[in-house]
Protein backbone atom coordinates (compact mmCIF):
# COMPACT_ATOMS: atom_id res chain seq x y z
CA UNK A 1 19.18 -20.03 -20.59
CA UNK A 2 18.20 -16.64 -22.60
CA UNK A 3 20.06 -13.92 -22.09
CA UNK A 4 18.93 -11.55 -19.16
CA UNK A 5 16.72 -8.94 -19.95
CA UNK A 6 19.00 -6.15 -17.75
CA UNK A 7 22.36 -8.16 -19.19
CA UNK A 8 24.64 -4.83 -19.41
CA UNK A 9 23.13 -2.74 -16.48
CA UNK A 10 25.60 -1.55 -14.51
CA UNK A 11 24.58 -1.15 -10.85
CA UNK A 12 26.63 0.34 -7.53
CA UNK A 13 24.00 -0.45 -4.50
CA UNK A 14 25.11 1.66 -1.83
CA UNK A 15 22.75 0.91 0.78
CA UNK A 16 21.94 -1.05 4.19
CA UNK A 17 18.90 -3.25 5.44
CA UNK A 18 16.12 -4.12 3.11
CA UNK A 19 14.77 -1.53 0.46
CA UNK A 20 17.66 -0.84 -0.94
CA UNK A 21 19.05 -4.40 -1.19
CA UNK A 22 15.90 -5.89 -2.09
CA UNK A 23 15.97 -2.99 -5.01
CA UNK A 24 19.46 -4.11 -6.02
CA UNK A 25 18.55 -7.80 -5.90
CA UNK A 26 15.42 -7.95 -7.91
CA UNK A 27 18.01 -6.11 -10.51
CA UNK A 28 20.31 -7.99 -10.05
CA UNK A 29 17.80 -10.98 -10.47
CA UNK A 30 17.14 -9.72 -13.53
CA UNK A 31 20.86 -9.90 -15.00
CA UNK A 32 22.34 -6.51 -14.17
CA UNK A 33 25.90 -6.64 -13.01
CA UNK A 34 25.22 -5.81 -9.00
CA UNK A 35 28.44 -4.23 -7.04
CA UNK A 36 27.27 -3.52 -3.50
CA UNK A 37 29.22 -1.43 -0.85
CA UNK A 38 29.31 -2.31 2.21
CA UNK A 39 31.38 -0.49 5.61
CA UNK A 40 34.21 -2.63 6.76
CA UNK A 41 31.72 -4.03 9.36
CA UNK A 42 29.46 -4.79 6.97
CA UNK A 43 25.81 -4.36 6.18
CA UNK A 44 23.58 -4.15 9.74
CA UNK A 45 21.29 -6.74 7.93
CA UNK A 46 24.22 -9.12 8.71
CA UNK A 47 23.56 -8.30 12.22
CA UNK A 48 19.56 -9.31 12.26
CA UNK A 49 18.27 -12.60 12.25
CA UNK A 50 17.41 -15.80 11.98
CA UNK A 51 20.48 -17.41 12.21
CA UNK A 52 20.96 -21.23 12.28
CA UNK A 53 21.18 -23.37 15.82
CA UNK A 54 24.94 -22.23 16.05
CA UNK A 55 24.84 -18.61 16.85
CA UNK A 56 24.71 -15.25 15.06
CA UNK A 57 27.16 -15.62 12.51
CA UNK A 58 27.74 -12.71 10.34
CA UNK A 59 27.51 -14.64 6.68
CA UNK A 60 24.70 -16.25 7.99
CA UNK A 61 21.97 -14.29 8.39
CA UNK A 62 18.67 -15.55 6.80
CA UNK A 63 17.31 -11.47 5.71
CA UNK A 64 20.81 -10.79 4.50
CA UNK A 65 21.11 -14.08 2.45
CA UNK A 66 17.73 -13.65 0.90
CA UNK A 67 17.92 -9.78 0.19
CA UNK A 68 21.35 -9.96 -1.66
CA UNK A 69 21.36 -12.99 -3.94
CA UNK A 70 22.93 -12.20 -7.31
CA UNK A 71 25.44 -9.21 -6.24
CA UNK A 72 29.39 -8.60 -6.18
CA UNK A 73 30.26 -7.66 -2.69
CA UNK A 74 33.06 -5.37 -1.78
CA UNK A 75 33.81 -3.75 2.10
CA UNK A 76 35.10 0.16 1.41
CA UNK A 77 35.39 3.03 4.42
CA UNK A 78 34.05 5.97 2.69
CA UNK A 79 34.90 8.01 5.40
CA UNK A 80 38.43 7.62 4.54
CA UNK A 81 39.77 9.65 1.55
CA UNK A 82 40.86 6.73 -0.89
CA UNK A 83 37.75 4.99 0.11
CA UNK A 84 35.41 7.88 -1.42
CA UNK A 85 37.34 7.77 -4.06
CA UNK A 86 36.72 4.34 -4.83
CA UNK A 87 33.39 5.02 -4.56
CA UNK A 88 33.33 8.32 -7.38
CA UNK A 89 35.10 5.61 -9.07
CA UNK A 90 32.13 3.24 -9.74
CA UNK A 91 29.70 5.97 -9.77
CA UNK A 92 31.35 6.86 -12.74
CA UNK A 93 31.28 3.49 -13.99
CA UNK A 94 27.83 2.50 -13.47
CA UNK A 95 24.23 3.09 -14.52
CA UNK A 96 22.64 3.28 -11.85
CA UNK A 97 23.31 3.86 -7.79
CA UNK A 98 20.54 2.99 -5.38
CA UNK A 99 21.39 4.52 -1.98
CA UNK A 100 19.04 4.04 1.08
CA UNK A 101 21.73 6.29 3.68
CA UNK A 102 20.24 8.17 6.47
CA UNK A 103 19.35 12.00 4.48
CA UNK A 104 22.04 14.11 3.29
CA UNK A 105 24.28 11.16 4.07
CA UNK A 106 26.35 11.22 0.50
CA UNK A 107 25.71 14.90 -0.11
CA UNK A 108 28.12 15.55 3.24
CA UNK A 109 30.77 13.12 1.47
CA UNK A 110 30.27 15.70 -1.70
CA UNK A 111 28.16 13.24 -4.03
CA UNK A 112 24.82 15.21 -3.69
CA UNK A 113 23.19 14.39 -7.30
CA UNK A 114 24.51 17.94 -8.69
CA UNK A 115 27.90 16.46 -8.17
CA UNK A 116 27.30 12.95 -9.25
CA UNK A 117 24.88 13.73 -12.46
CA UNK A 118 28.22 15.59 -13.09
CA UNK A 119 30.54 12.71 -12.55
CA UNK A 120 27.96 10.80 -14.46
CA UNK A 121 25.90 12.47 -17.10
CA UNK A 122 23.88 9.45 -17.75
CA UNK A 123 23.55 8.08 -13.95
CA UNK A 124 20.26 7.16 -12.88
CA UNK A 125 20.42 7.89 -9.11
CA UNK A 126 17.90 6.35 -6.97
CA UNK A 127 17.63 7.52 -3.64
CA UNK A 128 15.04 5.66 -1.06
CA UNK A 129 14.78 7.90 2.02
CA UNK A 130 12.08 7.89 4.86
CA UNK A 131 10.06 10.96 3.63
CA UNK A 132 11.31 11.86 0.38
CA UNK A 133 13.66 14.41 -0.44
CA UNK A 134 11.73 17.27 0.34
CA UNK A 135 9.73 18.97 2.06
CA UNK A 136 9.38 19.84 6.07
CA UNK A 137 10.82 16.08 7.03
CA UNK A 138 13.32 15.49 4.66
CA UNK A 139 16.22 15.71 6.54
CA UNK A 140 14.29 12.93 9.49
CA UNK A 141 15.37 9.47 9.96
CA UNK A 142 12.70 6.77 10.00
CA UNK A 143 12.42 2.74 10.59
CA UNK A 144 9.29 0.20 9.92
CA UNK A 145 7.93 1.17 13.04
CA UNK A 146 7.60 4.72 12.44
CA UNK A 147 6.86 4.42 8.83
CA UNK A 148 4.03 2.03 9.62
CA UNK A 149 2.22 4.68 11.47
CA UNK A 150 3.34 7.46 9.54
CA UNK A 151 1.91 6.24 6.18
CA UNK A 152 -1.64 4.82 7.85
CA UNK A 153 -1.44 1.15 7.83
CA UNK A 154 -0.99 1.12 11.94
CA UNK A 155 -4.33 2.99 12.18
CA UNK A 156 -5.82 0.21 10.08
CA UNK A 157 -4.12 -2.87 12.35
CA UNK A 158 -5.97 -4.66 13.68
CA UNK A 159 -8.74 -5.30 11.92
CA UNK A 160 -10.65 -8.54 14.08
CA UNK A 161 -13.85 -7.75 15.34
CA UNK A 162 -12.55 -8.90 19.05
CA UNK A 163 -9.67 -6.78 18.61
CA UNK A 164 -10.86 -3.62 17.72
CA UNK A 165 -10.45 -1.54 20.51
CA UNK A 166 -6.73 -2.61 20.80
CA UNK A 167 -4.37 0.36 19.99
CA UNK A 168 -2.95 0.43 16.82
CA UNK A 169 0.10 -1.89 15.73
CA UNK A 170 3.04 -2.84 13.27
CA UNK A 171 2.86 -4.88 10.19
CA UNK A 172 5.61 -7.95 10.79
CA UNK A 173 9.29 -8.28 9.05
CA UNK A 174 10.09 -5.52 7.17
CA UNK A 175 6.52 -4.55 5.05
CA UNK A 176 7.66 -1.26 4.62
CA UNK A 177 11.14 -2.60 2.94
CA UNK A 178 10.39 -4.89 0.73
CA UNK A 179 7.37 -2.18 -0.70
CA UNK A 180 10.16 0.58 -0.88
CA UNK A 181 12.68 -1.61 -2.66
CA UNK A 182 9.84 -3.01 -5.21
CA UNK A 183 8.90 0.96 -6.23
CA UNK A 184 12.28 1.37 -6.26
CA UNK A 185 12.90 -0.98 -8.72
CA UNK A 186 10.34 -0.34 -11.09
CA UNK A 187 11.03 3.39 -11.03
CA UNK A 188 14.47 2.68 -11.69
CA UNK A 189 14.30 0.49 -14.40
CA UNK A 190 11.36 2.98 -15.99
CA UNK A 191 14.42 5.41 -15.93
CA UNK A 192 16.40 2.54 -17.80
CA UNK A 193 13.99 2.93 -20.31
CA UNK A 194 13.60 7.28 -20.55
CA UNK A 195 17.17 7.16 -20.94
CA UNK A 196 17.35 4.91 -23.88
CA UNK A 197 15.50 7.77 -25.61
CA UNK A 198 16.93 11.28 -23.83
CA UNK A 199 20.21 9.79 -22.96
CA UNK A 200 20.27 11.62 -19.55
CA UNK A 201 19.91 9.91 -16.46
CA UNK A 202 17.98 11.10 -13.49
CA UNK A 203 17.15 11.63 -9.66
CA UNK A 204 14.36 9.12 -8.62
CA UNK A 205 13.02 10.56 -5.03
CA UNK A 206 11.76 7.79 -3.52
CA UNK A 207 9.39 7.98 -0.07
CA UNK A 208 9.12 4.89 1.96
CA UNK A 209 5.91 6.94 3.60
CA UNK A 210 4.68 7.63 0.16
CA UNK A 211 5.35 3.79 -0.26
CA UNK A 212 3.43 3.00 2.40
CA UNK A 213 0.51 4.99 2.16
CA UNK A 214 -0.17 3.59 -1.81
CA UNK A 215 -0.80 0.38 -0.21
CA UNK A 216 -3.23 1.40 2.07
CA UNK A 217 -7.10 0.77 1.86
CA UNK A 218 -9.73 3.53 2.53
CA UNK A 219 -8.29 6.17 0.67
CA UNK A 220 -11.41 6.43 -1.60
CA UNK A 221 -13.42 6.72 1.05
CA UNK A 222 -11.92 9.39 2.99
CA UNK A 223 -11.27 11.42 -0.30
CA UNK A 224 -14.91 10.95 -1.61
CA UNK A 225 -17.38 10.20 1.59
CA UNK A 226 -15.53 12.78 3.57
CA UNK A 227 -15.42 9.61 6.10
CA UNK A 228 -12.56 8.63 8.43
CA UNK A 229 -10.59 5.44 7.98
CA UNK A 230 -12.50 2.75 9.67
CA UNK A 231 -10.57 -0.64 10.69
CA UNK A 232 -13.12 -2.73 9.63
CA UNK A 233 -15.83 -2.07 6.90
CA UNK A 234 -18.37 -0.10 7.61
CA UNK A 235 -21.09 -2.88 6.70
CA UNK A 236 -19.47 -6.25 7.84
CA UNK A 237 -21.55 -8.98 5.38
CA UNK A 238 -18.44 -11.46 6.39
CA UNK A 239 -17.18 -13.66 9.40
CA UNK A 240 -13.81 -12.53 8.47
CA UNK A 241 -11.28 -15.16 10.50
CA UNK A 242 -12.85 -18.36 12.05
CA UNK A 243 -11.00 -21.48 13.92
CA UNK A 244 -11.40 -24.59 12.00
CA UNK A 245 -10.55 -27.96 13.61
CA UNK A 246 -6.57 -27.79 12.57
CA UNK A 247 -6.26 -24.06 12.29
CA UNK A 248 -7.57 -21.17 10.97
CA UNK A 249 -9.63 -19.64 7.75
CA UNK A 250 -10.69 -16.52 5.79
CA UNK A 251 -14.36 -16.20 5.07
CA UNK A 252 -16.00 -13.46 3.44
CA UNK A 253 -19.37 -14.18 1.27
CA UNK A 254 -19.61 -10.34 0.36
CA UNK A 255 -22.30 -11.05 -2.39
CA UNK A 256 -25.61 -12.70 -2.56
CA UNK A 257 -24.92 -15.46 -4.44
CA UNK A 258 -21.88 -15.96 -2.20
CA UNK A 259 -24.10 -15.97 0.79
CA UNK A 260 -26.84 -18.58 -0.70
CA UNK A 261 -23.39 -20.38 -1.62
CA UNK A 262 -22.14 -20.94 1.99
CA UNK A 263 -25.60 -21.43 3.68
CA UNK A 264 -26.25 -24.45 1.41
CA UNK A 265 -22.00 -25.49 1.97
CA UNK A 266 -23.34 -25.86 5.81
CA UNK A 267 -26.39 -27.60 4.52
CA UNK A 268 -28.74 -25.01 4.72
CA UNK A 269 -29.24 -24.30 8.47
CA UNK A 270 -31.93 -23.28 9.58
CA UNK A 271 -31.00 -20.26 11.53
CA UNK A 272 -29.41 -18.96 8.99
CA UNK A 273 -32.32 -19.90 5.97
CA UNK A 274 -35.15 -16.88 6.90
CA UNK A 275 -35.81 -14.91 3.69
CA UNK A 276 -33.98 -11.46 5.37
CA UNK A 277 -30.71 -13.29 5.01
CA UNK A 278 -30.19 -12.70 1.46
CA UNK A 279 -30.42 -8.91 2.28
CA UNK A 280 -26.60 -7.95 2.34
CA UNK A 281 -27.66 -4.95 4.86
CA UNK A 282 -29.25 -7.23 6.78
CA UNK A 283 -26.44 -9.48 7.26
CA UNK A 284 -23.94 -6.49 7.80
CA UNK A 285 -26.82 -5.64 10.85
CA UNK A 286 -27.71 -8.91 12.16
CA UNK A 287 -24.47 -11.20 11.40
CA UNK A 288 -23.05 -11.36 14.90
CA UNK A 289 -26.72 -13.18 15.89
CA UNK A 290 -25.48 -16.04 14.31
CA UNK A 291 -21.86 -15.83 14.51
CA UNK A 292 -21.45 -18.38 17.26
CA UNK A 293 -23.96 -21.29 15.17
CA UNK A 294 -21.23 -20.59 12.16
CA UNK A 295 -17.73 -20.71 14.10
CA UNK A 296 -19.23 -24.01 15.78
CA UNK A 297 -20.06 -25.50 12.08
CA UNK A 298 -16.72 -23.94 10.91
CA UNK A 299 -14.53 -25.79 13.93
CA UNK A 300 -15.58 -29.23 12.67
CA UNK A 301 -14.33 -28.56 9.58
CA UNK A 302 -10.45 -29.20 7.92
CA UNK A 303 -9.23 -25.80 6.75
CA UNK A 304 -7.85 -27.14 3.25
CA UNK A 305 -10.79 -29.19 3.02
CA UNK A 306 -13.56 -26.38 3.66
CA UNK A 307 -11.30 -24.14 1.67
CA UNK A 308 -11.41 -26.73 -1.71
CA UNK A 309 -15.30 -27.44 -0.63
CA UNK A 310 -15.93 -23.23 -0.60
CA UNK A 311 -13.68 -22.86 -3.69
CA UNK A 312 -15.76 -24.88 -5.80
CA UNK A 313 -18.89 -23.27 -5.14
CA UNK A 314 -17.45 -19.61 -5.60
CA UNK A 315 -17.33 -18.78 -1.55
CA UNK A 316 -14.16 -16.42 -1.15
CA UNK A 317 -12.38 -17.90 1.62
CA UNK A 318 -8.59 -18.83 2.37
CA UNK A 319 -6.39 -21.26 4.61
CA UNK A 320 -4.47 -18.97 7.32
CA UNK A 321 -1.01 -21.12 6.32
CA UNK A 322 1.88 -21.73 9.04
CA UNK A 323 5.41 -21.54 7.39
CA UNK A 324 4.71 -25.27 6.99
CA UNK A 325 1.29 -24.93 4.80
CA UNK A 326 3.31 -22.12 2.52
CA UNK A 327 6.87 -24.27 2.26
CA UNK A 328 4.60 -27.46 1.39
CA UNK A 329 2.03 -25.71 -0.95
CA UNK A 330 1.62 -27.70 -4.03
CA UNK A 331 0.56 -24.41 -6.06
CA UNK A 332 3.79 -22.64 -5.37
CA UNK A 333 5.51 -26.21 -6.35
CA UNK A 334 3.79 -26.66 -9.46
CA UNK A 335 5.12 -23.09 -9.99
CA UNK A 336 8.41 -23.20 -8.76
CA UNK A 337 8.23 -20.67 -6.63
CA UNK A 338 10.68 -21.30 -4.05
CA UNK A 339 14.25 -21.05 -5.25
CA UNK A 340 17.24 -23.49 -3.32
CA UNK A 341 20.54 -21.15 -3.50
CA UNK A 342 23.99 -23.03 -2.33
CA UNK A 343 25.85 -20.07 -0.52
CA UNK A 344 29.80 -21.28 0.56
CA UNK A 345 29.50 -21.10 4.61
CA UNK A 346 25.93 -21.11 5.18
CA UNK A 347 25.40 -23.93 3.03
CA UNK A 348 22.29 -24.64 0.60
CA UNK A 349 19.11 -23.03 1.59
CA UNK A 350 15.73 -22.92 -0.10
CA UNK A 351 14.06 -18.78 -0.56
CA UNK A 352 11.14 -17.47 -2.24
CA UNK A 353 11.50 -16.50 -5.25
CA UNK A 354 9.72 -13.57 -7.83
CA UNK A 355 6.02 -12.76 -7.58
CA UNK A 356 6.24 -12.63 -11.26
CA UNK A 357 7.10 -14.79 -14.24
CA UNK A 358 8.58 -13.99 -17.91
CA UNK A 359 8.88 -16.50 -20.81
CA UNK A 360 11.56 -15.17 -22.20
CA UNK A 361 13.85 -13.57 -19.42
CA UNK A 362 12.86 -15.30 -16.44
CA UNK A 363 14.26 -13.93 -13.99
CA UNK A 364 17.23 -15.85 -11.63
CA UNK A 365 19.64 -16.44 -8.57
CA UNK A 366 23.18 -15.94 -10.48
CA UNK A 367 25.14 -16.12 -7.70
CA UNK A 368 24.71 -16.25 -3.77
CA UNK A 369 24.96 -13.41 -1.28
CA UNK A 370 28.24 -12.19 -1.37
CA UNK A 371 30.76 -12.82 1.89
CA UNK A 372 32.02 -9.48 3.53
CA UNK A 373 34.58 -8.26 1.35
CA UNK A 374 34.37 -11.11 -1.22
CA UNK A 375 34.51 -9.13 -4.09
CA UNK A 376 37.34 -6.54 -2.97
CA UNK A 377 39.74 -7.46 -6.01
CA UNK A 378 38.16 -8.68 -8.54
CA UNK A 379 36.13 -5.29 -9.00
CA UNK A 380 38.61 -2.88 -7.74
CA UNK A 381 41.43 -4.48 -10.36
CA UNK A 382 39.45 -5.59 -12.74
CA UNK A 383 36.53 -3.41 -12.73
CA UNK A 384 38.17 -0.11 -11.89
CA UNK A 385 41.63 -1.11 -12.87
CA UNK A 386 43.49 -0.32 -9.56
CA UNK A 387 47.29 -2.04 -10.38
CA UNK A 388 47.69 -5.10 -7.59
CA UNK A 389 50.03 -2.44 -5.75
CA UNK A 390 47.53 0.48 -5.45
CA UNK A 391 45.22 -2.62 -4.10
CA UNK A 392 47.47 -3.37 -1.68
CA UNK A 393 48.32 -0.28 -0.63
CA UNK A 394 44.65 0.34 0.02
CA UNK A 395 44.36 -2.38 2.13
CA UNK A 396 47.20 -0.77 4.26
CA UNK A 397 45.66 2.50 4.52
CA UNK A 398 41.75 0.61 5.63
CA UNK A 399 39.95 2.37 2.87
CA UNK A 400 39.30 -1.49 2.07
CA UNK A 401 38.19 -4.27 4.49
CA UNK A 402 41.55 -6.55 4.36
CA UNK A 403 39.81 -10.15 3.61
CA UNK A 404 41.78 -13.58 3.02
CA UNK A 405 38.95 -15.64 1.04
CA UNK A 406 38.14 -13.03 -2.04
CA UNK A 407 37.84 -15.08 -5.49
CA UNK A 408 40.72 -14.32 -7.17
């Protein structure tokens, strides 16, 4: 195995839920030495689901499994003197902290950045916060549901013709998560980078509604066309989502040649062969004439066999895949996507991997998500030095979660 490409990054992940972890994780993926802090009760991720047959189960949960693969766990009250102190303790030691608290959370425990780019010179502090930092909602809370709407994508949802006068809705899982924790990541490790040069380290502001609105369609339009957001395009060449016999598919011949493409796939209907077809505003006027001739050609069809069929003649289309189609996909085998992790109570378990590849630093699981507390001695004596009696004595006073199966 090559040596990691972040081998020697010291992270502390202070943070809760998704962007943050998934932040920490894709570092951590990536070789950097992960410590994250959890409250004695632990991360609320461990809280959320799925969960297997058996129950809720604290070390169990699927998002918290997925979203903290390679990291040392420990379980530290900050809100107890020697627990904060534990915590200025690896802020000094690491690189970087990623912290994803509710605003102002660690400036009230007296580690705003003026106080920790003082503790740390060199610390790259990456805070991931509903609105940024600044400016008139700094200081709000937010969740996916509000963020959703908040950065634009709710307007835009949903977008199927039948659909379109529903009111607006949320994205599934946690969209707005796994986007904040990717940006943070590669704004982090860009700060990896600057500092190899200045040798400071820096505050990277991070706005899950910023986050949100970069990945949002119709920006262009409104900036340029002075024209509102529109849910579906304003000149609709495409069937968009059709029923096939075993499911569903994605059709959208945009172009002419696409068009000619798909008429002769059906075998060149004839309500569909007139001359004023191959007019693209034509078809954006007159598609819905003939909408109900091409959903009942489309419903005799298999979805992976249309899609291979339209494929090969240069239609864009797409299988709608179940959890079934993605977990069986032979392209994601042949790429070895999916990733099977053995974690000690939950057992082995199979989760996707990176949307990217490297030749030589791929990126992997090093160790499994850690249990509540796992980690409480081997980083506080090892890492931070605390002698076996100061450990103990924290223990006693609850700045540390007591646990009985830490790797010793």
């Amino acid at each position: 195995m090559s040596k990691s490409i972040l081998s020697g990054v010291k992270v502390v992940e202070f943070a809760t839920m998704v962007s943050g972890p998934y932040c920490g994780k894709l570092l951590g993926d990536l070789g950097a030495d992960v410590i994250k802090v959890e409250p004695p009760g632990g991360d609320p991720a461990r809280e959320c689901g799925p969960f297997p047959a058996t129950g809720p189960d604290k070390e169990q949960s699927a998002l918290f499994l997925y979203v903290n693969t390679s990291k040392r766990g420990v379980a530290l009250d900050v809100e107890k003197p020697e627990g904060l102190e534990v915590l200025r303790r690896l802020i000094k030691w690491a690189d970087v902290l990623i912290d994803n608290h509710p605003p102002r959370y660690l400036e009230n425990l007296g580690l705003s950045w003026k106080e920790v780019s003082s503790l740390n010179p060199g610390l790259v502090y990456t805070s991931i916060t509903p609105y940024g930092r600044t400016g008139p909602r700094a200081n709000e809370e937010g969740d996916e549901l509000t963020l959703i709407h908040s950065g634009g994508i709710g307007y835009l949802l949903p977008t199927r013709a039948e659909d379109i006068t529903r009111p607006p809705v949320k994205m599934g899982g946690y969209a707005v998560g796994y986007y904040g924790g990717l940006a943070a990541a590669v704004a982090t490790m860009a700060a990896l980078l600057g500092r190899q040069k200045s040798g400071k380290g820096q505050l990277i502001d991070i706005s899950l509604q910023e986050v949100v609105l970069a990945h949002v369609r119709g920006i262009a339009g409104a900036r340029y066309h002075g024209v509102p957001w529109n849910r579906v395009p304003a000149v609709p060449p495409a069937m968009g989502r059709m029923k096939t016999s075993d499911g569903y598919i994605l059709i959208a011949p945009v172009e002419n040649h696409q068009w000619k493409a798909f008429v002769e796939l059906m075998g060149n209907p004839e309500w569909a062969s007139g001359p004023e077809w191959d007019s693209m505003f034509y078809r954006g006027q007159h598609m819905f004439e003939i909408a109900p001739q091409i959903q009942g050609w489309v419903l005799q069809q298999r979805k992976q066999d249309l899609y291979h069929q339209g494929a090969g003649k240069g239609i864009p289309m797409g299988p709608i895949n179940t959890v079934k189609d993605v977990l069986e996909s032979p392209q994601y085998a042949a790429r070895g996507y999916f990733v099977e992790v053995e974690h000690p109570k939950a057992g082995k378990y199979k989760y996707p991997g990176w949307p990217y590849q490297m030749s030589a630093t791929p990126p992997r699981v090093s160790s499994p998500a850690p249990l509540l507390g796992q980690h409480n001695r081997e980083v506080l004596c090892s890492v931070l030095n605390y002698s076996e009696e100061e450990y103990r004595h924290l223990q006693q006073l609850g700045a540390i979660k007591p646990v009985t199966d830490e790797r010793r």
